[in-house]
Protein backbone atom coordinates (compact mmCIF):
# COMPACT_ATOMS: atom_id res chain seq x y z
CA UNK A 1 -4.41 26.65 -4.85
CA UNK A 2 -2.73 29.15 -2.48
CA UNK A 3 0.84 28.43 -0.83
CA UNK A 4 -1.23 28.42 2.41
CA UNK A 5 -3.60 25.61 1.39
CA UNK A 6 -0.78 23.94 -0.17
CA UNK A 7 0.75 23.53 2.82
CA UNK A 8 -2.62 22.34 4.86
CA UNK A 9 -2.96 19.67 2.09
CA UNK A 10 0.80 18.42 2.27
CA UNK A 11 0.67 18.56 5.88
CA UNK A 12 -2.49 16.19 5.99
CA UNK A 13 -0.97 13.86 3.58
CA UNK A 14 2.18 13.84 5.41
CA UNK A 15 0.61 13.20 8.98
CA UNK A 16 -1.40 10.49 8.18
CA UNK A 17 1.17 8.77 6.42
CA UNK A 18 3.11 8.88 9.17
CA UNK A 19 0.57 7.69 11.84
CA UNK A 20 -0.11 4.80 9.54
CA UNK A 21 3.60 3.75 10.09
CA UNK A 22 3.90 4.77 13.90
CA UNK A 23 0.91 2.51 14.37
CA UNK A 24 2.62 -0.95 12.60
CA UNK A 25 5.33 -1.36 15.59
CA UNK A 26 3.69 0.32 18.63
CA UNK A 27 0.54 -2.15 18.30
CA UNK A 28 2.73 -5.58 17.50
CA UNK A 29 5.05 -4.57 20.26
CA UNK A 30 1.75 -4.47 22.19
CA UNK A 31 0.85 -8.10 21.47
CA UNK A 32 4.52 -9.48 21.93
CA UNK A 33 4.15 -10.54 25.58
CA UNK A 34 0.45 -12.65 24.91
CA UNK A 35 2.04 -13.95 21.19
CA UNK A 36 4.94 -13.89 21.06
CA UNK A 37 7.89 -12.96 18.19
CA UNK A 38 6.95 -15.96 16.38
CA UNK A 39 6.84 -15.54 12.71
CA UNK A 40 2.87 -16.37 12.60
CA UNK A 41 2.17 -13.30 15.00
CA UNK A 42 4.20 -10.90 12.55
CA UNK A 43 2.50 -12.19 9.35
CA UNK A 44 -0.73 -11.47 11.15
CA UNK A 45 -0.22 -8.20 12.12
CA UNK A 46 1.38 -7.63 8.23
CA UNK A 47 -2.00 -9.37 6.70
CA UNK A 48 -4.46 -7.10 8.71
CA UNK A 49 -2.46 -3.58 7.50
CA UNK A 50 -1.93 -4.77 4.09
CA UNK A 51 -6.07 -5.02 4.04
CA UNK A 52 -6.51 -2.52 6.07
CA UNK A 53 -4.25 -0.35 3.62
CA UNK A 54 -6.52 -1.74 0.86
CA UNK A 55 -9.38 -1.13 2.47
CA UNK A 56 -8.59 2.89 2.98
CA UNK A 57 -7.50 2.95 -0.79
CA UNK A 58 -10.75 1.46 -1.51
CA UNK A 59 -12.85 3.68 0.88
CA UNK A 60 -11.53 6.39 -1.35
CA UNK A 61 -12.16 5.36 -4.91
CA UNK A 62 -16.37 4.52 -3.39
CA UNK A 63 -16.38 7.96 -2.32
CA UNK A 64 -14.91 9.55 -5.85
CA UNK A 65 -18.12 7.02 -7.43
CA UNK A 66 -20.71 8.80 -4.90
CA UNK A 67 -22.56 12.06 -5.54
CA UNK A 68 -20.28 15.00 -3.95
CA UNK A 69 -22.79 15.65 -1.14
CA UNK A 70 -23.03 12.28 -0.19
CA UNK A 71 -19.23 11.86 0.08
CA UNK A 72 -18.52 14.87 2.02
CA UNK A 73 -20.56 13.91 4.27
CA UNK A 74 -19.67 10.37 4.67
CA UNK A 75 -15.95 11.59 5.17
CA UNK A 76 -17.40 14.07 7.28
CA UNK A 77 -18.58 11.25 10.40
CA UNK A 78 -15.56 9.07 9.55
CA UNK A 79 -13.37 11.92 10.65
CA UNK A 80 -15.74 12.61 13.63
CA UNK A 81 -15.71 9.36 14.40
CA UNK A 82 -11.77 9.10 14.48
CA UNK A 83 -12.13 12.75 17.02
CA UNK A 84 -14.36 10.27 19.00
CA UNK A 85 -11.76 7.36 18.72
CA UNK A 86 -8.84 9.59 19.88
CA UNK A 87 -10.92 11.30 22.80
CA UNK A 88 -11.96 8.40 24.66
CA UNK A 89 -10.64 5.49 23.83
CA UNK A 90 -7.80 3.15 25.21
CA UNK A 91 -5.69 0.03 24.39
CA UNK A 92 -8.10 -2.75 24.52
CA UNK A 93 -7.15 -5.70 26.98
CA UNK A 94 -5.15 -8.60 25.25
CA UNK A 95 -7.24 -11.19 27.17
CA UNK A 96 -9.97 -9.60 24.57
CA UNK A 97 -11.06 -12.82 22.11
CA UNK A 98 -9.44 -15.51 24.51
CA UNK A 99 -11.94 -18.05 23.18
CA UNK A 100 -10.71 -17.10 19.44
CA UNK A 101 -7.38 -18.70 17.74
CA UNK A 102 -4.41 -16.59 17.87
CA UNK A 103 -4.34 -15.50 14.31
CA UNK A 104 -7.96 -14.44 14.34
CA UNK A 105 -7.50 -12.58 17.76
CA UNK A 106 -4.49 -11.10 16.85
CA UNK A 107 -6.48 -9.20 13.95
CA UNK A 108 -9.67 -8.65 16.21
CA UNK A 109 -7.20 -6.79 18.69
CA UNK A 110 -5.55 -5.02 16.08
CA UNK A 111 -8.91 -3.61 14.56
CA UNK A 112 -10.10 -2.56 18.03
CA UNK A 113 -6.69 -0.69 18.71
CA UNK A 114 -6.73 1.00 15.70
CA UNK A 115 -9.04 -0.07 13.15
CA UNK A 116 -11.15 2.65 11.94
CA UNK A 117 -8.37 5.52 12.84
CA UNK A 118 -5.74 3.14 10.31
CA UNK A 119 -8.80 3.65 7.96
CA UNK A 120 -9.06 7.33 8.21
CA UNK A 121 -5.23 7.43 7.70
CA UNK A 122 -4.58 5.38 4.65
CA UNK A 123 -7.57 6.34 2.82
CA UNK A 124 -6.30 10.19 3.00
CA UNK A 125 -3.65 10.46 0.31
CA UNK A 126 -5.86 9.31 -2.24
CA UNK A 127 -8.72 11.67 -1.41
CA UNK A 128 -6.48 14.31 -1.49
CA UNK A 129 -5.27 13.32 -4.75
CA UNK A 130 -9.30 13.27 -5.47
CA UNK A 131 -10.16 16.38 -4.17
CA UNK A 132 -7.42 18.15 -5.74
CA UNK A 133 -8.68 17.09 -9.17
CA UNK A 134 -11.94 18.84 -8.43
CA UNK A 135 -9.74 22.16 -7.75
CA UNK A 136 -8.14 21.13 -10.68
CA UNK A 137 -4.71 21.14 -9.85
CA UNK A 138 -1.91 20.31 -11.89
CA UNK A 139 -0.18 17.64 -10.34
CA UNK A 140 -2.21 16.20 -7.16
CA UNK A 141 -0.26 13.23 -7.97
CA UNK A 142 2.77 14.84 -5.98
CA UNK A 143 0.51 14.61 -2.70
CA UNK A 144 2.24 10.87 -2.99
CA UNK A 145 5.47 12.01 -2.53
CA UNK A 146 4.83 13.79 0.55
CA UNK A 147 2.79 11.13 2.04
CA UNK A 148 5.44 8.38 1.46
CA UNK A 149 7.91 10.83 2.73
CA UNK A 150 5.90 10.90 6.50
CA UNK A 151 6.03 7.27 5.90
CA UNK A 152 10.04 7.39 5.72
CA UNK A 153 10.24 9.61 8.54
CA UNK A 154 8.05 7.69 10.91
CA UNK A 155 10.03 4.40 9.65
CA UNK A 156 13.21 5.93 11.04
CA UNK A 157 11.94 7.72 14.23
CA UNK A 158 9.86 4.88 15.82
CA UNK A 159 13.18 2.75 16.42
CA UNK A 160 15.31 5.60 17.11
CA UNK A 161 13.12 8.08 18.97
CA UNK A 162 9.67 6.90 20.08
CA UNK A 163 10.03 3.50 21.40
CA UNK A 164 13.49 4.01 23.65
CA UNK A 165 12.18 7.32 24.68
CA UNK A 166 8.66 6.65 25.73
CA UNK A 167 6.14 3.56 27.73
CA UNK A 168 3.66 1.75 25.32
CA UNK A 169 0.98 3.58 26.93
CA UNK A 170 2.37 7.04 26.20
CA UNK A 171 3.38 5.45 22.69
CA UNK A 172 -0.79 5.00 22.21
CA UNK A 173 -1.67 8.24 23.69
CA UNK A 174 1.22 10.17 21.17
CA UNK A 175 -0.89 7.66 18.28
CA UNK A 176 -4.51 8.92 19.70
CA UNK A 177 -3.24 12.67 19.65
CA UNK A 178 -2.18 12.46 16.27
CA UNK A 179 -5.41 11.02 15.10
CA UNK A 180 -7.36 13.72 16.40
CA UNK A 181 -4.59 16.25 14.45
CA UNK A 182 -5.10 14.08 11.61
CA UNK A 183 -8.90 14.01 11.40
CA UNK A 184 -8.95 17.84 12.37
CA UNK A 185 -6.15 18.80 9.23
CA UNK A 186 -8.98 16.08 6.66
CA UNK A 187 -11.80 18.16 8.09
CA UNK A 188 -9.62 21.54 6.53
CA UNK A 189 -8.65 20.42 3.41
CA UNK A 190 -12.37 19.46 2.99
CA UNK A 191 -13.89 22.57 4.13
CA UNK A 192 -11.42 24.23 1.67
CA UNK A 193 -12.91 22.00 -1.12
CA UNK A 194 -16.13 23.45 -0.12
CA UNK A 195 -15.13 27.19 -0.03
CA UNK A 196 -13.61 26.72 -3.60
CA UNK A 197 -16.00 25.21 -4.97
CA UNK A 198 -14.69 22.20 -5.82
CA UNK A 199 -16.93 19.83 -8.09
CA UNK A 200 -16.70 17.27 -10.67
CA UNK A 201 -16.90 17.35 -14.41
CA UNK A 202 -20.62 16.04 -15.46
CA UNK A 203 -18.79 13.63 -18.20
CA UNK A 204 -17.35 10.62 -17.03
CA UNK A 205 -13.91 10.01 -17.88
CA UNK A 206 -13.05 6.92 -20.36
CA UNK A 207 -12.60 3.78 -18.68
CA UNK A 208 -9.16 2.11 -18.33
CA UNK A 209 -8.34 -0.54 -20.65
CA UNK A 210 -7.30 -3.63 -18.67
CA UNK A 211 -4.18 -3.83 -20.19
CA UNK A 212 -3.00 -0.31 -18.77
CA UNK A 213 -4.61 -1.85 -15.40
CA UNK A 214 -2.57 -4.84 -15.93
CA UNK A 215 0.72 -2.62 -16.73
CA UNK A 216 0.03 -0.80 -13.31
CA UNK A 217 0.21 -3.66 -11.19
CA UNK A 218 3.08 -5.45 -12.78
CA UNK A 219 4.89 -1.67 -12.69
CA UNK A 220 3.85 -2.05 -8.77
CA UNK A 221 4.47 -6.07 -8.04
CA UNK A 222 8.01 -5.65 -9.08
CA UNK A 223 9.68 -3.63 -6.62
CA UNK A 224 7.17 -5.02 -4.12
CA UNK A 225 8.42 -8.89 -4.73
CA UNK A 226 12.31 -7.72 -4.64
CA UNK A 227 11.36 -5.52 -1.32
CA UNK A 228 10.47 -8.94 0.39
CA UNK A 229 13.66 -10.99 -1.36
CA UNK A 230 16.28 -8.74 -0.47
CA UNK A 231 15.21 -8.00 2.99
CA UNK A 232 14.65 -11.76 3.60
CA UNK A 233 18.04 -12.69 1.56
CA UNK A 234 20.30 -10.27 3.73
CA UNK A 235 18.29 -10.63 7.03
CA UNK A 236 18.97 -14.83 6.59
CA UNK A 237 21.67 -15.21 4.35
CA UNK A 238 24.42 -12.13 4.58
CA UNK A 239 23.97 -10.49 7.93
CA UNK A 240 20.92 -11.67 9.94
CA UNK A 241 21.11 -8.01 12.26
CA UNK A 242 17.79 -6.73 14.12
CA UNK A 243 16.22 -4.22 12.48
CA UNK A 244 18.51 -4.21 9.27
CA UNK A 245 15.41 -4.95 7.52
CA UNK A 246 14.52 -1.16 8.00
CA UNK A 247 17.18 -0.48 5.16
CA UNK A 248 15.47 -1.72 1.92
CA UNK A 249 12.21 -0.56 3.44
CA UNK A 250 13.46 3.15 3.92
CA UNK A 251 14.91 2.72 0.20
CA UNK A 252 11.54 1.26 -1.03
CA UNK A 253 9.94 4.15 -0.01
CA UNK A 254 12.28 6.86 -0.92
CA UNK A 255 12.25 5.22 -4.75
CA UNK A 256 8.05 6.17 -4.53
CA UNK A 257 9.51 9.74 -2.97
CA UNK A 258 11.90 10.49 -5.95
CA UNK A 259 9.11 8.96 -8.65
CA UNK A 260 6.09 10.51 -7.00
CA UNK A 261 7.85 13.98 -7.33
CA UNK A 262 9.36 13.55 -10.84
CA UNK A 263 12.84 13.80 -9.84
CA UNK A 264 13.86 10.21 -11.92
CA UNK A 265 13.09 11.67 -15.60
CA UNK A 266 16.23 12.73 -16.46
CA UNK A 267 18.04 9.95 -15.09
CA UNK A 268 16.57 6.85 -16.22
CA UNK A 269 18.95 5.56 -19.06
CA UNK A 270 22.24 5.84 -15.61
CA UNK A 271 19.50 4.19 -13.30
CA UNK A 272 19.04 1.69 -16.04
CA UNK A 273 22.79 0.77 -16.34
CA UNK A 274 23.06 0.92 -12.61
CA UNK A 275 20.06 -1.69 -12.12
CA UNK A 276 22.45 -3.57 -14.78
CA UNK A 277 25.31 -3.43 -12.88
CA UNK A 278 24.27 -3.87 -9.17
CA UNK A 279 21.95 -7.01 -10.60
CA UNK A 280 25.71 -8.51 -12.53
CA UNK A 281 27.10 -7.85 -9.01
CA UNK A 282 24.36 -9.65 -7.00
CA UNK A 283 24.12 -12.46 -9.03
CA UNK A 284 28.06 -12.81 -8.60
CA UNK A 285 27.80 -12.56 -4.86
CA UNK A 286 25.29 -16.02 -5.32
CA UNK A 287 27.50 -18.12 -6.94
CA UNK A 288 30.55 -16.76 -5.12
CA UNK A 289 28.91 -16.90 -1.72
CA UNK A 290 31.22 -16.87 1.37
CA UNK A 291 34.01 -16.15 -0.72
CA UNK A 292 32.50 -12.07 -1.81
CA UNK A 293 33.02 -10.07 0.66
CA UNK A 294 30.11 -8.81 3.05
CA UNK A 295 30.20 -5.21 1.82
CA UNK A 296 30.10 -5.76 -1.96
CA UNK A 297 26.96 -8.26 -1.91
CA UNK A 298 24.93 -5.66 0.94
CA UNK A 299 25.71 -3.16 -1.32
CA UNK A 300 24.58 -5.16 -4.64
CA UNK A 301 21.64 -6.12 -3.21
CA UNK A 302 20.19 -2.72 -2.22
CA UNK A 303 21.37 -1.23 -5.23
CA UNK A 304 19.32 -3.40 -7.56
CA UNK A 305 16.33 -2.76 -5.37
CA UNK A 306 16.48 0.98 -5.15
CA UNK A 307 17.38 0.91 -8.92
CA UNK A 308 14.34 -0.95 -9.96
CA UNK A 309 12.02 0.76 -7.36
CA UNK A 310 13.26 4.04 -9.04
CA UNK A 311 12.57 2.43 -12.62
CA UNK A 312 9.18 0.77 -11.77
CA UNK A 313 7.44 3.37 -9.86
CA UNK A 314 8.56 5.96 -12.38
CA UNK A 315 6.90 3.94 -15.04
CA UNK A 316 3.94 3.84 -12.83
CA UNK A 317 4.07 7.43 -12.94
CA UNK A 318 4.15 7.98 -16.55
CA UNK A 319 1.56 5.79 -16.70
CA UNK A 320 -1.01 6.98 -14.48
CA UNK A 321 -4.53 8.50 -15.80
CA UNK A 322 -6.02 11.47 -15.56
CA UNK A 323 -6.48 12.99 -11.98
CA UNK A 324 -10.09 11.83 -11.83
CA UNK A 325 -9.24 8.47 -11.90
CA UNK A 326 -6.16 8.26 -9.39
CA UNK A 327 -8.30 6.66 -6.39
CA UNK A 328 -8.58 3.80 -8.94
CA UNK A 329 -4.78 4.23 -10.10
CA UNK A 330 -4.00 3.94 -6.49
CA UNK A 331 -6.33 1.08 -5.67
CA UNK A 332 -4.26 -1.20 -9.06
């Protein structure tokens, strides 16, 4: 692959990843004044991306199952439809689905604000991923990194940048340009596949045992389970701040940055003994409570999460299969 269409491909990644974040807060700040901040209206808006996420990951591995011409083109209208989407479209009224209960409503509204474009952009890393195994590039793993990277980015800048600087309805039309960019940088990398002659290898690759399946998600459910502890245990417990739960988030996803781009090999036996250490230090601040100071147990507790995110998804790494089967790696 040339530097040129390197950068195409990282730039795709990286823009949809980061309109898949952008997207999260601009549409629940949206529903605050009909719901409310009420703990139900955040876990529905967190249930319908979640699935949604799932969903993309899952639109991907169907299309590395269909025949080639059949998945190019069925990538082909999604992305049109996403142009279409970002051309004409607006933020649907919140009385929309009065007659439905809130929970249900909230995810009806949320689909019709930015259901299929949320599809378009969470499905793209792993077809990238894909479609660079049919150019038969070394690592299209790496396409991860960058993607959780525009993740990062649009984690810190919606807070800092987008939401003090601009209306909601600007907010939306900043999320609809960037869908059309996004669609328009997929239709590239695709017509690129098509102009290398990208194709797939007539033998089927070995099926996964279910153990290695098995080793992927509990490599993934980790980090994922202590993400939601320690940003619930120092968000109630130690220092209940808006917005400090950005912190293990941001460090969540920099641990899939550093794994994703194979910068944790050489230090996993110091991030070992540091996971060691910060987890002594955080079970100490427990049974010491009031009496540790504020600093120490902050710092324990998003040390042993960054540690272990660094551990996990590195072993997730080392364990993943062979390019044609990352849309199902990614799917686990």
């Amino acid at each position: 692959m040339s530097r040129a269409a390197a950068w195409l491909w990282c730039a795709s990644a990286f823009c949809s990843a980061f309109l898949s974040f952008v997207v999260q807060p601009l549409l629940a700040k949206w529903l605050l004044p009909s719901f409310g901040g009420s703990p139900s209206t955040w876990g529905a808006c967190l249930v319908f991306f979640q699935l949604m996420l799932l969903v993309g990951y899952g639109y991907a591995r169907v299309l590395s199952r269909l025949p080639l011409q059949w998945a190019r083109a069925l990538h082909a209208a999604l992305c049109a439809v996403a142009v279409g989407f970002a051309l004409w479209t607006a933020l649907p009224s919140l009385d929309s689905g009065a007659e439905l209960p809130p929970g249900i409503r909230i995810v009806w509204l949320l689909l019709c604000g930015a259901g299929l474009p949320y599809l378009l952009t969470s499905s793209t890393a792993p077809l990238l991923s894909d479609w660079a195994a049919q150019l038969r590039v070394s690592v299209p793993h790496r396409l991860y990194a960058v993607s959780n990277l525009g993740s990062l980015l649009a984690l810190a800048a919606y807070p800092a940048f987008i939401e003090p600087s601009w209306p909601l309805q600007t907010q939306y039309a900043f999320f609809r340009g960037g869908v059309l960019l996004a669609a328009l940088l997929s239709l590239l990398c695709w017509l690129h596949t098509l102009r290398a002659g990208g194709s797939r290898t007539a033998a089927e690759p070995a099926p996964v045992a279910w153990r290695r399946r098995g080793y992927w998600l509990a490599c993934a459910f980790v980090p994922s389970l202590l993400l939601v502890a320690v940003s619930n245990h120092i968000s109630v417990d130690l220092a209940p701040t808006p917005l400090l739960w950005v912190v293990p988030l941001g460090l969540y996803l920099i641990s899939f940055i550093a794994a994703f781009a194979g910068w944790v090999e050489r230090a996993r036996g110091v991030l070992a003994g540091a996971w060691v250490v910060s987890s002594s230090l955080l079970a100490y601040g427990a049974f010491a409570q009031g009496s540790a100071r504020l600093s120490l147990q902050l710092t324990a507790a998003l040390g042993s999460l960054f540690c272990a995110g660094l551990l996990c998804h590195d072993a997730l790494v080392r364990a993943r299969p062979e390019p044609r089967q990352l849309t199902s790696f990614y799917v686990w």
